[in-house]
C-alpha atoms as a PDB file:
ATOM      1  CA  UNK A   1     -54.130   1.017 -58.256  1.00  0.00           C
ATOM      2  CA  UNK A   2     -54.055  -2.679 -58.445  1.00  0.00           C
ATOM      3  CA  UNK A   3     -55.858  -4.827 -61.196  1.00  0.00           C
ATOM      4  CA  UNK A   4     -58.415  -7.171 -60.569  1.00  0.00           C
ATOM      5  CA  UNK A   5     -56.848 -10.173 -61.493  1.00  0.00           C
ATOM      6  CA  UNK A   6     -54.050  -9.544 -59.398  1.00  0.00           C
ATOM      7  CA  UNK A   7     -56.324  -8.819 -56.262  1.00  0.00           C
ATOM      8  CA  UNK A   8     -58.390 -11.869 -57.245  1.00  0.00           C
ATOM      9  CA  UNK A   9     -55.104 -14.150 -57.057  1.00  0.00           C
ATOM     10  CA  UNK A  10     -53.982 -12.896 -53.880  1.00  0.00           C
ATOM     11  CA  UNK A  11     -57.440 -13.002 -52.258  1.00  0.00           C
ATOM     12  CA  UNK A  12     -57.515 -16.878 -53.822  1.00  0.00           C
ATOM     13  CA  UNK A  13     -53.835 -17.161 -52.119  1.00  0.00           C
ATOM     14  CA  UNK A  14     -55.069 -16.601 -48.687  1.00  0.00           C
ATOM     15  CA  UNK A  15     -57.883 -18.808 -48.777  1.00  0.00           C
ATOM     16  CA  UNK A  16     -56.231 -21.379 -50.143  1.00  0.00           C
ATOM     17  CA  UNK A  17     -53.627 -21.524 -47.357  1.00  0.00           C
ATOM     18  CA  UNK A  18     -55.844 -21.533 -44.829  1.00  0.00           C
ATOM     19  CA  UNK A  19     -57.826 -24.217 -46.731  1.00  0.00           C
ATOM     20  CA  UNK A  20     -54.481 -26.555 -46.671  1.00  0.00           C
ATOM     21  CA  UNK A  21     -54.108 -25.963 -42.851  1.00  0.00           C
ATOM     22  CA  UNK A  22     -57.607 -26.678 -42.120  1.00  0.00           C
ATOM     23  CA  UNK A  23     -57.916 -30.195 -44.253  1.00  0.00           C
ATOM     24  CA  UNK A  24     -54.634 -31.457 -42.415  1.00  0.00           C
ATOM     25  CA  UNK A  25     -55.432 -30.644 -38.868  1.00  0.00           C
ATOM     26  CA  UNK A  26     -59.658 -31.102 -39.386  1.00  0.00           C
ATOM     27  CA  UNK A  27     -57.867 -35.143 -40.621  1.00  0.00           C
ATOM     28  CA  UNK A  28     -54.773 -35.342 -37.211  1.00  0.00           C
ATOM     29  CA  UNK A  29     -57.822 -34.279 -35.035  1.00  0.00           C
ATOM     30  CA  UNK A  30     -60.389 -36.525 -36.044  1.00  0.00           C
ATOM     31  CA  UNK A  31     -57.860 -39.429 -35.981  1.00  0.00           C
ATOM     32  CA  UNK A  32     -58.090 -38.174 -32.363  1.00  0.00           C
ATOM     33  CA  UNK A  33     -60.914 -38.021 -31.615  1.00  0.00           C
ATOM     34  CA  UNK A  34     -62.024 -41.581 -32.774  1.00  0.00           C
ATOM     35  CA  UNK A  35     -59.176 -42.922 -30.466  1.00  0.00           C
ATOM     36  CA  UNK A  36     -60.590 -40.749 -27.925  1.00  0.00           C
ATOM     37  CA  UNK A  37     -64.040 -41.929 -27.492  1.00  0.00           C
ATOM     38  CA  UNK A  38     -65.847 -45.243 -26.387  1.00  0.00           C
ATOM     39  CA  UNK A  39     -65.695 -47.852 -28.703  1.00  0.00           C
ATOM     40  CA  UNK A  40     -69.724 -48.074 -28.417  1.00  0.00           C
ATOM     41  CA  UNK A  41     -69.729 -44.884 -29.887  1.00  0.00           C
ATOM     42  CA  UNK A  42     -69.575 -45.086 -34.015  1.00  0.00           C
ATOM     43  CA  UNK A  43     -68.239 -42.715 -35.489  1.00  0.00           C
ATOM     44  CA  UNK A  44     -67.111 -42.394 -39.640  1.00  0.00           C
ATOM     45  CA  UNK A  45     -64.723 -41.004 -41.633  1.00  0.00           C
ATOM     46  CA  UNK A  46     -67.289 -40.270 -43.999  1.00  0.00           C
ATOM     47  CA  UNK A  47     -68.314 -37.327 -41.504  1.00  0.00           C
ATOM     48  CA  UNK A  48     -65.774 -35.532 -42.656  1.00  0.00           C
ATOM     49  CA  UNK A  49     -66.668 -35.362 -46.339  1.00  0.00           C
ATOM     50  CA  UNK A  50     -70.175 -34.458 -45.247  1.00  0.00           C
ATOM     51  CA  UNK A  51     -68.470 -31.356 -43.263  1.00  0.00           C
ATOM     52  CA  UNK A  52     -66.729 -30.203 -46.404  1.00  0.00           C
ATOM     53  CA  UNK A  53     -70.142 -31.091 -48.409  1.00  0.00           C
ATOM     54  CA  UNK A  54     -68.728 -33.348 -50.685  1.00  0.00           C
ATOM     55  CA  UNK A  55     -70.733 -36.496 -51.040  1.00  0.00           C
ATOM     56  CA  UNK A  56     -71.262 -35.971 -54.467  1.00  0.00           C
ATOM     57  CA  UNK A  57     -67.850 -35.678 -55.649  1.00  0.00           C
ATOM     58  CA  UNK A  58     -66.633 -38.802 -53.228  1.00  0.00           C
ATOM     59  CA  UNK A  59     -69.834 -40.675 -54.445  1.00  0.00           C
ATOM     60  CA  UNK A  60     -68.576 -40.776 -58.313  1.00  0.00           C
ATOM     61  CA  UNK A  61     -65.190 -41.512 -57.091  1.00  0.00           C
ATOM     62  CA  UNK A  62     -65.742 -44.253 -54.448  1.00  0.00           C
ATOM     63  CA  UNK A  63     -68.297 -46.912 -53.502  1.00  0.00           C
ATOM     64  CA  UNK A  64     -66.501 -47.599 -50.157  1.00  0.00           C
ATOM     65  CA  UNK A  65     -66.893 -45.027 -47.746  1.00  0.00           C
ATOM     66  CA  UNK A  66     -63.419 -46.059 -45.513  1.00  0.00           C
ATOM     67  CA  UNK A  67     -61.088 -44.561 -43.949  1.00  0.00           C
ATOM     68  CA  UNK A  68     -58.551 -45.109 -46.678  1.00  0.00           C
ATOM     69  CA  UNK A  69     -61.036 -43.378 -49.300  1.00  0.00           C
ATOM     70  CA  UNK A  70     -61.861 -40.849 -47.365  1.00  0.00           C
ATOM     71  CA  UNK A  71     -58.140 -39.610 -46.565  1.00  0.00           C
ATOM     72  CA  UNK A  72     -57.101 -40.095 -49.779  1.00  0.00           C
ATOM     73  CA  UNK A  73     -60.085 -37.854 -51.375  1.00  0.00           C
ATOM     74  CA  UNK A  74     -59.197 -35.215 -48.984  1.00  0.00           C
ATOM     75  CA  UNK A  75     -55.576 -35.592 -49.169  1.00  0.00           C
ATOM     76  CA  UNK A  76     -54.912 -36.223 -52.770  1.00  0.00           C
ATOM     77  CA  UNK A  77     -57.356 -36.465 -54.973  1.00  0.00           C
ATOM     78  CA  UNK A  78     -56.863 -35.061 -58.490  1.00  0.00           C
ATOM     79  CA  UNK A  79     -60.276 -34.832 -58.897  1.00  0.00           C
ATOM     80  CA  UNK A  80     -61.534 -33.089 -56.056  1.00  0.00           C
ATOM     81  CA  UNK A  81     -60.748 -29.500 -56.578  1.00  0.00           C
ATOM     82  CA  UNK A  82     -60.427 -28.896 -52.505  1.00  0.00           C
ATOM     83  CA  UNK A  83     -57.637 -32.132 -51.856  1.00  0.00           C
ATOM     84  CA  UNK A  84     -54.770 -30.441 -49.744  1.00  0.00           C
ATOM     85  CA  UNK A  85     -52.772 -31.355 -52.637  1.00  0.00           C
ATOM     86  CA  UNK A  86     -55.132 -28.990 -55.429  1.00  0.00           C
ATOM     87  CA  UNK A  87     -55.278 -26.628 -53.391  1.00  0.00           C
ATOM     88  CA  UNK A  88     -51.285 -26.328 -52.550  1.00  0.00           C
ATOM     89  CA  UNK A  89     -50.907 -26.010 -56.164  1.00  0.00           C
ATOM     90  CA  UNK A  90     -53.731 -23.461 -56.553  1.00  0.00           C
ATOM     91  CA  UNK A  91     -51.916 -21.289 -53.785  1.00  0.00           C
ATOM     92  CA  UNK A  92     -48.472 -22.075 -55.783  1.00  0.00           C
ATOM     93  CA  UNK A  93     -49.979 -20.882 -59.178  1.00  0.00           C
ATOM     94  CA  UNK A  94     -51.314 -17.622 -57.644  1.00  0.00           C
ATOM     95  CA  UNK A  95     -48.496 -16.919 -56.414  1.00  0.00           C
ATOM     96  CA  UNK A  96     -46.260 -17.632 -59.239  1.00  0.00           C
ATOM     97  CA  UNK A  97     -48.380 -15.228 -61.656  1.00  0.00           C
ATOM     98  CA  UNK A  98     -48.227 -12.316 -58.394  1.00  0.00           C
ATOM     99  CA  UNK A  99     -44.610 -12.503 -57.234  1.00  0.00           C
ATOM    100  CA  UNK A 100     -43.896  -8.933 -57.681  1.00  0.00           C
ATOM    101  CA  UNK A 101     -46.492  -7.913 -55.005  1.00  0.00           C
ATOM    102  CA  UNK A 102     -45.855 -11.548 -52.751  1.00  0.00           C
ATOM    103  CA  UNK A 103     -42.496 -12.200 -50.562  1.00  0.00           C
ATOM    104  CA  UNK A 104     -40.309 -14.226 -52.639  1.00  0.00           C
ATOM    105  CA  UNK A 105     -39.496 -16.023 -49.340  1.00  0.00           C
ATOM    106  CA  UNK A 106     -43.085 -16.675 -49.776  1.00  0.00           C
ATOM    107  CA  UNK A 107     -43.200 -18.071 -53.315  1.00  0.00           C
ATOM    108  CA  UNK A 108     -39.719 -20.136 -52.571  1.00  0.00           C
ATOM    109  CA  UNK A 109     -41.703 -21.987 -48.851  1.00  0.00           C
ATOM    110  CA  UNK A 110     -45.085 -22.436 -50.872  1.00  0.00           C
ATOM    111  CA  UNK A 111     -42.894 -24.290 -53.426  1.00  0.00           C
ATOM    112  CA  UNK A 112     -40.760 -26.389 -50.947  1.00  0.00           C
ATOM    113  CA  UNK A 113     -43.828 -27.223 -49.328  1.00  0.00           C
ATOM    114  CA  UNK A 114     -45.912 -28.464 -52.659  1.00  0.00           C
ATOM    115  CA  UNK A 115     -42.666 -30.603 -53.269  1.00  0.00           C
ATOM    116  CA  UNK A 116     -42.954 -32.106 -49.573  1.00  0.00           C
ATOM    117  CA  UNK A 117     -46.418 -33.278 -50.412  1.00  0.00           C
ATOM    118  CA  UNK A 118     -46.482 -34.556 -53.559  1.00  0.00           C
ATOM    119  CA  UNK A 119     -43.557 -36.703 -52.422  1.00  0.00           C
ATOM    120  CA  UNK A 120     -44.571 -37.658 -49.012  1.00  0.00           C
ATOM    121  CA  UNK A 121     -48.504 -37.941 -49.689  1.00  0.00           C
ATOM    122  CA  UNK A 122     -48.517 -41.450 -49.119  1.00  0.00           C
ATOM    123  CA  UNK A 123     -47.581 -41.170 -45.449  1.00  0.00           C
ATOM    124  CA  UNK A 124     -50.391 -38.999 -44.915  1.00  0.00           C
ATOM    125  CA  UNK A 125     -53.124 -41.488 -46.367  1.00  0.00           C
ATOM    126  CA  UNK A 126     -51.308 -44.623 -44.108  1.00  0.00           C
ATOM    127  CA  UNK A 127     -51.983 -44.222 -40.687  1.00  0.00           C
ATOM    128  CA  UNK A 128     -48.843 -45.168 -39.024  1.00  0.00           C
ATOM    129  CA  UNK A 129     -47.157 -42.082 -40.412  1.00  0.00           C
ATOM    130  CA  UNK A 130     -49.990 -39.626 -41.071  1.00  0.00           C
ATOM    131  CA  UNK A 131     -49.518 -37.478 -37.627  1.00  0.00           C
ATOM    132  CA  UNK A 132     -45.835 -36.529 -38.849  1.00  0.00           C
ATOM    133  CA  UNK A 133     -47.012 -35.779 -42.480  1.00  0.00           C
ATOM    134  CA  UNK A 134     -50.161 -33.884 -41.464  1.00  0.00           C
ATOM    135  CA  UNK A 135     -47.790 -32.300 -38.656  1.00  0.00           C
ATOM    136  CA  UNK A 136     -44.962 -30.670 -41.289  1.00  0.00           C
ATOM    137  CA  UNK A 137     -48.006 -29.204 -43.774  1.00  0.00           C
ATOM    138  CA  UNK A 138     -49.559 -27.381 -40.836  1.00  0.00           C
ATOM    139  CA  UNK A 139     -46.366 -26.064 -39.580  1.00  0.00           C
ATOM    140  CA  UNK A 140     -45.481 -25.124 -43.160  1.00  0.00           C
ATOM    141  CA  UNK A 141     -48.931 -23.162 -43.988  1.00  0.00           C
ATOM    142  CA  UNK A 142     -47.735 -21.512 -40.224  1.00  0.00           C
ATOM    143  CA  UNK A 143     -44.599 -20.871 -41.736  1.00  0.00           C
ATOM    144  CA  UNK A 144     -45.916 -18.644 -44.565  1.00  0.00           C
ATOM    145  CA  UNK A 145     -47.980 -16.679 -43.168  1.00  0.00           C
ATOM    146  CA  UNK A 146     -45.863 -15.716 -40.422  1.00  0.00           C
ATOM    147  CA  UNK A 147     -43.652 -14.968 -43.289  1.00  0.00           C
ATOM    148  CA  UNK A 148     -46.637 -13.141 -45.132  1.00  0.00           C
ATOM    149  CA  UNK A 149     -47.244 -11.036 -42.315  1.00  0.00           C
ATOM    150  CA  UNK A 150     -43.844  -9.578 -40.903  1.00  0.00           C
ATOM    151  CA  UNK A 151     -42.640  -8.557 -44.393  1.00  0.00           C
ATOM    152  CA  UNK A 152     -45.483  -7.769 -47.085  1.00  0.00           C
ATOM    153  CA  UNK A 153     -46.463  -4.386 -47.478  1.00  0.00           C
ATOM    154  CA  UNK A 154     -49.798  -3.700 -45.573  1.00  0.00           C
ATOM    155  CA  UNK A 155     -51.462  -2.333 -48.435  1.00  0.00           C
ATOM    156  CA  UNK A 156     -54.392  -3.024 -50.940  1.00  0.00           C
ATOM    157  CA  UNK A 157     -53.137  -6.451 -51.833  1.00  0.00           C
ATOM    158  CA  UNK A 158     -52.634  -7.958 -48.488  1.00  0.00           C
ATOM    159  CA  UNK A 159     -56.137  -6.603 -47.425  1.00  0.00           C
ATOM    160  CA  UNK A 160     -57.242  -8.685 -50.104  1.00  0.00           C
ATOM    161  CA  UNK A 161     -54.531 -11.448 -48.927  1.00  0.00           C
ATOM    162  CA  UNK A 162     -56.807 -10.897 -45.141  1.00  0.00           C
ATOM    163  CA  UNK A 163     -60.182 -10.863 -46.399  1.00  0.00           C
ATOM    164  CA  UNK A 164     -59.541 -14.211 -48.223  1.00  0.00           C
ATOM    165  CA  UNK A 165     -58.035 -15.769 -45.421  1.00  0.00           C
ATOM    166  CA  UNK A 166     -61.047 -14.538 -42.593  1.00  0.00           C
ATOM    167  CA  UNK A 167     -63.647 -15.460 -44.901  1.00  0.00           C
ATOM    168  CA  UNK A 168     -61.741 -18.887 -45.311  1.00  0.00           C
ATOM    169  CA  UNK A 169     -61.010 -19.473 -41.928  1.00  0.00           C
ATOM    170  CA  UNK A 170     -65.036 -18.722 -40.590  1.00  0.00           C
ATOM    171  CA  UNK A 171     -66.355 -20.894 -42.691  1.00  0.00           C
ATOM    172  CA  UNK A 172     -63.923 -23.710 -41.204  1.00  0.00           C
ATOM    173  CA  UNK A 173     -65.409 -22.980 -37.907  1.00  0.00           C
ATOM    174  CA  UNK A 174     -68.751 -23.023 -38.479  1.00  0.00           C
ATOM    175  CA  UNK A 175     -68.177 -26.665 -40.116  1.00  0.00           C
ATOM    176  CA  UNK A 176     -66.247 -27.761 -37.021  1.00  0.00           C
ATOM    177  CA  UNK A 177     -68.996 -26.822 -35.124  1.00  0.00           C
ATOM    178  CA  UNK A 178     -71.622 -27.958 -37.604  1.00  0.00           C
ATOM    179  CA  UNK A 179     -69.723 -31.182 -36.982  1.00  0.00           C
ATOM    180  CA  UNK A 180     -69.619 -31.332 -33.517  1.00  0.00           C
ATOM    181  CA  UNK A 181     -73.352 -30.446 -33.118  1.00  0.00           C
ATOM    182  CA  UNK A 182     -74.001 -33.122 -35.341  1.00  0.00           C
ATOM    183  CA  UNK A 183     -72.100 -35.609 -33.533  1.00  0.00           C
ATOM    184  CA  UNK A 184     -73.582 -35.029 -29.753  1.00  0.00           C
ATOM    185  CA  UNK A 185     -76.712 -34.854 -31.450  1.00  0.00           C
ATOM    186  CA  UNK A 186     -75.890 -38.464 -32.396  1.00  0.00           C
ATOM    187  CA  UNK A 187     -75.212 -39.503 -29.246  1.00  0.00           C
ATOM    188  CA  UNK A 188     -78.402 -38.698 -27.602  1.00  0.00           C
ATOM    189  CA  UNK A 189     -79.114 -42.228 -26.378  1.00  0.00           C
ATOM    190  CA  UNK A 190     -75.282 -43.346 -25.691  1.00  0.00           C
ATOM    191  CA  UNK A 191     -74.474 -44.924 -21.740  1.00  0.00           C
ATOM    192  CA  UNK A 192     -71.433 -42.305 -22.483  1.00  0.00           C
ATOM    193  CA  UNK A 193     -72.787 -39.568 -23.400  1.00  0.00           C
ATOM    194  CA  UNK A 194     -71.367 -37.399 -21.450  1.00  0.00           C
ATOM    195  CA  UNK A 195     -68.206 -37.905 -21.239  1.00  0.00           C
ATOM    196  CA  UNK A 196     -68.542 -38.689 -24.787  1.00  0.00           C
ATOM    197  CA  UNK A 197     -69.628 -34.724 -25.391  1.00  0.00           C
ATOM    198  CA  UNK A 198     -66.899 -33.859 -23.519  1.00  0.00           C
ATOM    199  CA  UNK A 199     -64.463 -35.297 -25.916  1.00  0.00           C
ATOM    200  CA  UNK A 200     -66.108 -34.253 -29.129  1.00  0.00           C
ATOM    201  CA  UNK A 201     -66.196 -30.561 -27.639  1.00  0.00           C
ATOM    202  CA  UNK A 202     -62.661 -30.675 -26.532  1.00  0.00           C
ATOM    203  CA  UNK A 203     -61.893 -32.092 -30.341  1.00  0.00           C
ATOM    204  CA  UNK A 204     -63.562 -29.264 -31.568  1.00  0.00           C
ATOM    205  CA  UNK A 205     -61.514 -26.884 -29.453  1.00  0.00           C
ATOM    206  CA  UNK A 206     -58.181 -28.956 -30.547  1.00  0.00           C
ATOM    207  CA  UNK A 207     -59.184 -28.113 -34.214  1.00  0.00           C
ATOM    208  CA  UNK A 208     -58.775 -24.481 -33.980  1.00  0.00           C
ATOM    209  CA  UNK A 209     -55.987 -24.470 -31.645  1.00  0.00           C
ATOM    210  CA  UNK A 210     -58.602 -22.868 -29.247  1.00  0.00           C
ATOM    211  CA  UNK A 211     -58.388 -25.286 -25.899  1.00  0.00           C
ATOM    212  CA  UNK A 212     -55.650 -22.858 -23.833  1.00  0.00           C
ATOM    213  CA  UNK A 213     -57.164 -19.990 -24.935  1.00  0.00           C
ATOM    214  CA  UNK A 214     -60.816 -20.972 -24.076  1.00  0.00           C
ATOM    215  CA  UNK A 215     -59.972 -22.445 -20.882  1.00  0.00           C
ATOM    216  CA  UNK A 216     -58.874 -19.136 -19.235  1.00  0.00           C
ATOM    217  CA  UNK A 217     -61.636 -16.963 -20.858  1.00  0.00           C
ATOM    218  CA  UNK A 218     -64.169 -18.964 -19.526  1.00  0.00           C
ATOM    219  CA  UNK A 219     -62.400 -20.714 -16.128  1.00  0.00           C
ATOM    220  CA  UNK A 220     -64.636 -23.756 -16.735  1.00  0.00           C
ATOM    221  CA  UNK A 221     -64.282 -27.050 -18.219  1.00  0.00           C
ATOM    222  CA  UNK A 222     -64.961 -27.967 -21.756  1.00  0.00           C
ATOM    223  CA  UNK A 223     -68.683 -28.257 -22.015  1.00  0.00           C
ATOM    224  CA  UNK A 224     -70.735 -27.629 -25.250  1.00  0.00           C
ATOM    225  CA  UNK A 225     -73.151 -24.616 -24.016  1.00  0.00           C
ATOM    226  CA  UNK A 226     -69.942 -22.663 -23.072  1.00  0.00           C
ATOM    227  CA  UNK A 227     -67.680 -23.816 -26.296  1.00  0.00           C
ATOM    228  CA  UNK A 228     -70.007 -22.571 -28.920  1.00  0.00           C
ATOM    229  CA  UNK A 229     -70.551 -18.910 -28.131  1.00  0.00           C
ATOM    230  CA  UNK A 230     -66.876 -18.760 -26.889  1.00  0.00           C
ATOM    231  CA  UNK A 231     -66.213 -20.280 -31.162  1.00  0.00           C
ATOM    232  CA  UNK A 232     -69.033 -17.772 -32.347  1.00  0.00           C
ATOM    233  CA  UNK A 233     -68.342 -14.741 -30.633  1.00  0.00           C
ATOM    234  CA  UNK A 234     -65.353 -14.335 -28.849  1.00  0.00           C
ATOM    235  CA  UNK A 235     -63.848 -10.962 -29.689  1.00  0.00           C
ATOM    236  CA  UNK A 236     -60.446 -11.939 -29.207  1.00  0.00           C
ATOM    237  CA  UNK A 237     -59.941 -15.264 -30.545  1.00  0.00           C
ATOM    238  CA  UNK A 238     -58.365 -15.026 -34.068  1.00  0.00           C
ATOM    239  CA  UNK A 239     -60.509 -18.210 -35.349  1.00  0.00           C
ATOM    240  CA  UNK A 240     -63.964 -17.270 -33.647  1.00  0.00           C
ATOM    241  CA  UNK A 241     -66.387 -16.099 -36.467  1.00  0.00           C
ATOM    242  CA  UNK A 242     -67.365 -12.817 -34.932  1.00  0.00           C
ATOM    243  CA  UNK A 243     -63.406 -11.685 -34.909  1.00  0.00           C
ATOM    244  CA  UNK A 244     -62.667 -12.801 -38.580  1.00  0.00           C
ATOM    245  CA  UNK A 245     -65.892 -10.684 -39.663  1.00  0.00           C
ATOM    246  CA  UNK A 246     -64.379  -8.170 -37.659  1.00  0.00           C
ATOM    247  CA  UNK A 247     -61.263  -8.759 -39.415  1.00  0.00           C
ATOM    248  CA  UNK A 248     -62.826  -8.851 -43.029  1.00  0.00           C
ATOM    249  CA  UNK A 249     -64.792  -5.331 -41.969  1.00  0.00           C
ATOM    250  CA  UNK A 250     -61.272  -3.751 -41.347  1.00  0.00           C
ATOM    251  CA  UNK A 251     -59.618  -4.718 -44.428  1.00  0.00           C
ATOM    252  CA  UNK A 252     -62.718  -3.266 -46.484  1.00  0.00           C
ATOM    253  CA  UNK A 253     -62.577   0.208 -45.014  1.00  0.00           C
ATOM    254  CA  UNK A 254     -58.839   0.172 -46.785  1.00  0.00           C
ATOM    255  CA  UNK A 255     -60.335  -1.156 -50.200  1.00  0.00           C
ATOM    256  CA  UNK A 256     -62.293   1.068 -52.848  1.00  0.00           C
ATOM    257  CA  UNK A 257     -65.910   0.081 -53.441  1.00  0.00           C
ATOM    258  CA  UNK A 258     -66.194  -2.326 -50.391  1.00  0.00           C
ATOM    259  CA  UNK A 259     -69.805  -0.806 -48.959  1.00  0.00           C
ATOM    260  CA  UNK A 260     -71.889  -4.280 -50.379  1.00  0.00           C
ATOM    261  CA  UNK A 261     -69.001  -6.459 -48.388  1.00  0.00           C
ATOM    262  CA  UNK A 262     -69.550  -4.661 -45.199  1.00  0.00           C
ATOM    263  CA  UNK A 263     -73.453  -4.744 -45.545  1.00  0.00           C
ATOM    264  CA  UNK A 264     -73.027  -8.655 -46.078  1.00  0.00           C
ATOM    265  CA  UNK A 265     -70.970  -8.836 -42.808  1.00  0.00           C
ATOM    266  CA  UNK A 266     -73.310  -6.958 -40.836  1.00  0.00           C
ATOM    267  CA  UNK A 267     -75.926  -9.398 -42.032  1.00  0.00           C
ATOM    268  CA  UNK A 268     -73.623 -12.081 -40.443  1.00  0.00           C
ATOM    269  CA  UNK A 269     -73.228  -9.854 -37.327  1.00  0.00           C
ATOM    270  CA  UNK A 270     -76.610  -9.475 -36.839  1.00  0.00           C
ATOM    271  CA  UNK A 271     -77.263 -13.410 -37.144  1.00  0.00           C
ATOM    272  CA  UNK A 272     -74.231 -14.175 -34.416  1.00  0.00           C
ATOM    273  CA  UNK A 273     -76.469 -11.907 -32.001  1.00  0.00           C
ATOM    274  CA  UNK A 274     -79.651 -13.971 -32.297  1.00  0.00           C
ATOM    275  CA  UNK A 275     -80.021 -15.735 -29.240  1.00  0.00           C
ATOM    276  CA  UNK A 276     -80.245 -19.698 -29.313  1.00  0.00           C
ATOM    277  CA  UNK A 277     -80.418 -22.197 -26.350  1.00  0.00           C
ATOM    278  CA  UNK A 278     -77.133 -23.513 -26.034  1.00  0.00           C
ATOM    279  CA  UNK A 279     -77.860 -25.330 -23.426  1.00  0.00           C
ATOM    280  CA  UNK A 280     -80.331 -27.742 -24.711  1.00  0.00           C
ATOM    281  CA  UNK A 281     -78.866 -28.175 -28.607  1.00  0.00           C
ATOM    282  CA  UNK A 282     -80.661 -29.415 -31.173  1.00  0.00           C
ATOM    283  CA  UNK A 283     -82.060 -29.326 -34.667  1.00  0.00           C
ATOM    284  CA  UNK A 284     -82.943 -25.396 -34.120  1.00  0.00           C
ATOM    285  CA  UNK A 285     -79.283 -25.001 -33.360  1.00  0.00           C
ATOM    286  CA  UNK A 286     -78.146 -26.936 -36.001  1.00  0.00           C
ATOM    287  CA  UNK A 287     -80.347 -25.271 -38.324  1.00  0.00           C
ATOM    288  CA  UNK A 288     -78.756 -21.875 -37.025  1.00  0.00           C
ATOM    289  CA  UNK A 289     -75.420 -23.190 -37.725  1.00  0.00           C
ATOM    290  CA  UNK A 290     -76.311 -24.268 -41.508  1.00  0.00           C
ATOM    291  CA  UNK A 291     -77.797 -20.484 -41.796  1.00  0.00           C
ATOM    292  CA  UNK A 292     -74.636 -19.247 -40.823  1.00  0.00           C
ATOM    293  CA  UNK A 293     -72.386 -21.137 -43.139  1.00  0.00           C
ATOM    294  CA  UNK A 294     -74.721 -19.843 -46.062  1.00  0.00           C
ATOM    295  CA  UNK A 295     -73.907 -16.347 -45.364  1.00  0.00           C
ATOM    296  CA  UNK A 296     -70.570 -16.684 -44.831  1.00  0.00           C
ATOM    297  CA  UNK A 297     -70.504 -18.944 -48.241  1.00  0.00           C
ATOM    298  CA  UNK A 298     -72.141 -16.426 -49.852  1.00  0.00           C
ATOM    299  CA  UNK A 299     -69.825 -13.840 -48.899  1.00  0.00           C
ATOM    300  CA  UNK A 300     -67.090 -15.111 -51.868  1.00  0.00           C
ATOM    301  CA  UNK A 301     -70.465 -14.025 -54.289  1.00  0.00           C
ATOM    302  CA  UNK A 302     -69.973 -10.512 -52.854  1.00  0.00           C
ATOM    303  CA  UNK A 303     -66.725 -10.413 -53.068  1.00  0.00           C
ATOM    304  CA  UNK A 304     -66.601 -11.338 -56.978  1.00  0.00           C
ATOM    305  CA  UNK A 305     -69.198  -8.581 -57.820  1.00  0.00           C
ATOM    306  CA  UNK A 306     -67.805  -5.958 -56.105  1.00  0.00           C
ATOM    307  CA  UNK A 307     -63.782  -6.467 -57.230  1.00  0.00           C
ATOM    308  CA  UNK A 308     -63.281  -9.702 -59.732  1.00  0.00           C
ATOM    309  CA  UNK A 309     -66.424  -9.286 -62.176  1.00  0.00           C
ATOM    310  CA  UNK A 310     -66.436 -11.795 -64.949  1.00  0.00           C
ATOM    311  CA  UNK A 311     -65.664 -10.639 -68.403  1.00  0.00           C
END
């Protein structure tokens, strides 16, 4: 028997690491990508506080919508609640108040690393350094979970540890593609489009770590009608959505009371399956893509009723 706080703290654990993986490699591969494309093709930083849907908080914080700002809001910010930095100490603080179910390996790295950061967190918001910075957190989020998975117990608390971290992780890839759509969609009229799609696909691919992998399932080159089922509903692929719902419906068939979670994933099953024209994107597809991200959003409200109900 486990109690709920301590299954809400561990389920918070795994989403938060994931969450501090995905802000530092969603900033190294946008850097990227800018350098990548045509220099008629504008593209802003702002884009990626849009794909984290957090114009409001930037808004009351900053005027200027630079580079500079926008780093710095997603890097460090004290007062936005998602900042790599808030949500290393999140993930610390959970684990601190659950180290006799976490790896104390675990709770020792997640500490080294929240040092690294608040020390070095300058580097990452200057440019000259910020591929090194953003290069150590990732490999240090890698570092813990490996760690997480070859020695804690696979019982109740690291099925909570898993759902946490799936239902993070898919809703990271639907924004990455959200973001991608958005951005071919925006270059409808560009001399470059092309080649220009190309490079935002490939970007996209980059993100998840998903280029070698996608390259022999398909045996084609990068293009955007073959890159967004292979993110959607590869079986395989750890990061595609349809394999973290998957994922999510596995660890609930080990968890007490988990019938409402599995109905909400089916719901998201069902919605991968609708066939869209992939080929020829637009609004429709990005509509299908915001649709998406609301279920799996709404997924954390499921999760809450079912295990962590308020007082």
């Amino acid at each position: 028997m486990m109690l709920s706080r301590v299954a809400e703290r561990i389920y918070w654990t795994g989403r938060y690491l994931e969450r501090v993986a995905n802000t530092a490699r969603l900033i190294s591969i946008y850097e990227t990508l800018l350098f990548d494309l045509p220099k008629t093709v504008e593209l802003s930083w702002y884009n990626l506080i849009i794909i984290n849907d957090l114009q409001e908080t930037f808004g009351e914080r900053y005027s200027v919508r630079s580079e500079r700002n926008v780093v710095k809001f997603l890097l460090g910010d004290d007062d936005n609640s998602s900042s790599l930095i808030n949500s290393l100490k999140a993930a610390r603080e959970n684990v601190r108040t659950t180290r006799d179910v976490v790896p104390e390996e675990a709770w020792e790295m997640i500490c080294e690393l929240t040092i690294y950061v608040q020390d070095n967190l300058e580097q990452g918001i200057n440019r000259r350094s910020r591929h090194e910075f953003l290069e150590d957190v990732i490999k240090g989020c890698l570092q813990i979970n490996g760690l997480l998975f070859s020695t804690m117990p696979h019982v109740a608390s690291w099925e909570f540890f898993q759902i946490g971290y799936n239902l993070e992780r898919a809703d990271m890839t639907v924004r990455y593609l959200e973001a991608g759509l958005t951005g071919i969609l925006e270059l409808a009229d560009d001399d470059y489009a092309v080649n220009s799609q190309q490079v935002i696909w490939g970007s996209v691919l980059r993100s998840l770590n998903a280029t070698q992998y996608y390259l022999r399932t398909t045996r084609s080159p990068v293009k955007g009608h073959e890159v967004m089922p292979y993110l959607l509903n590869d079986p395989a692929f750890p990061k595609s959505i349809a394999y973290c719902i998957k994922s999510i419906v596995k660890s609930c068939h080990c968890l007490p009371r988990s019938e409402p979670l599995i109905e909400h994933m089916g719901k998201i099953e069902k919605k991968l399956n609708v066939k869209m024209d992939f080929v020829n994107p637009g609004d429709e597809l990005l509509n299908f893509l915001n649709q998406l991200q609301i279920l799996i959003t709404s997924s954390h409200f499921v999760v809450s009723d079912i295990w962590f109900p308020s007082d």
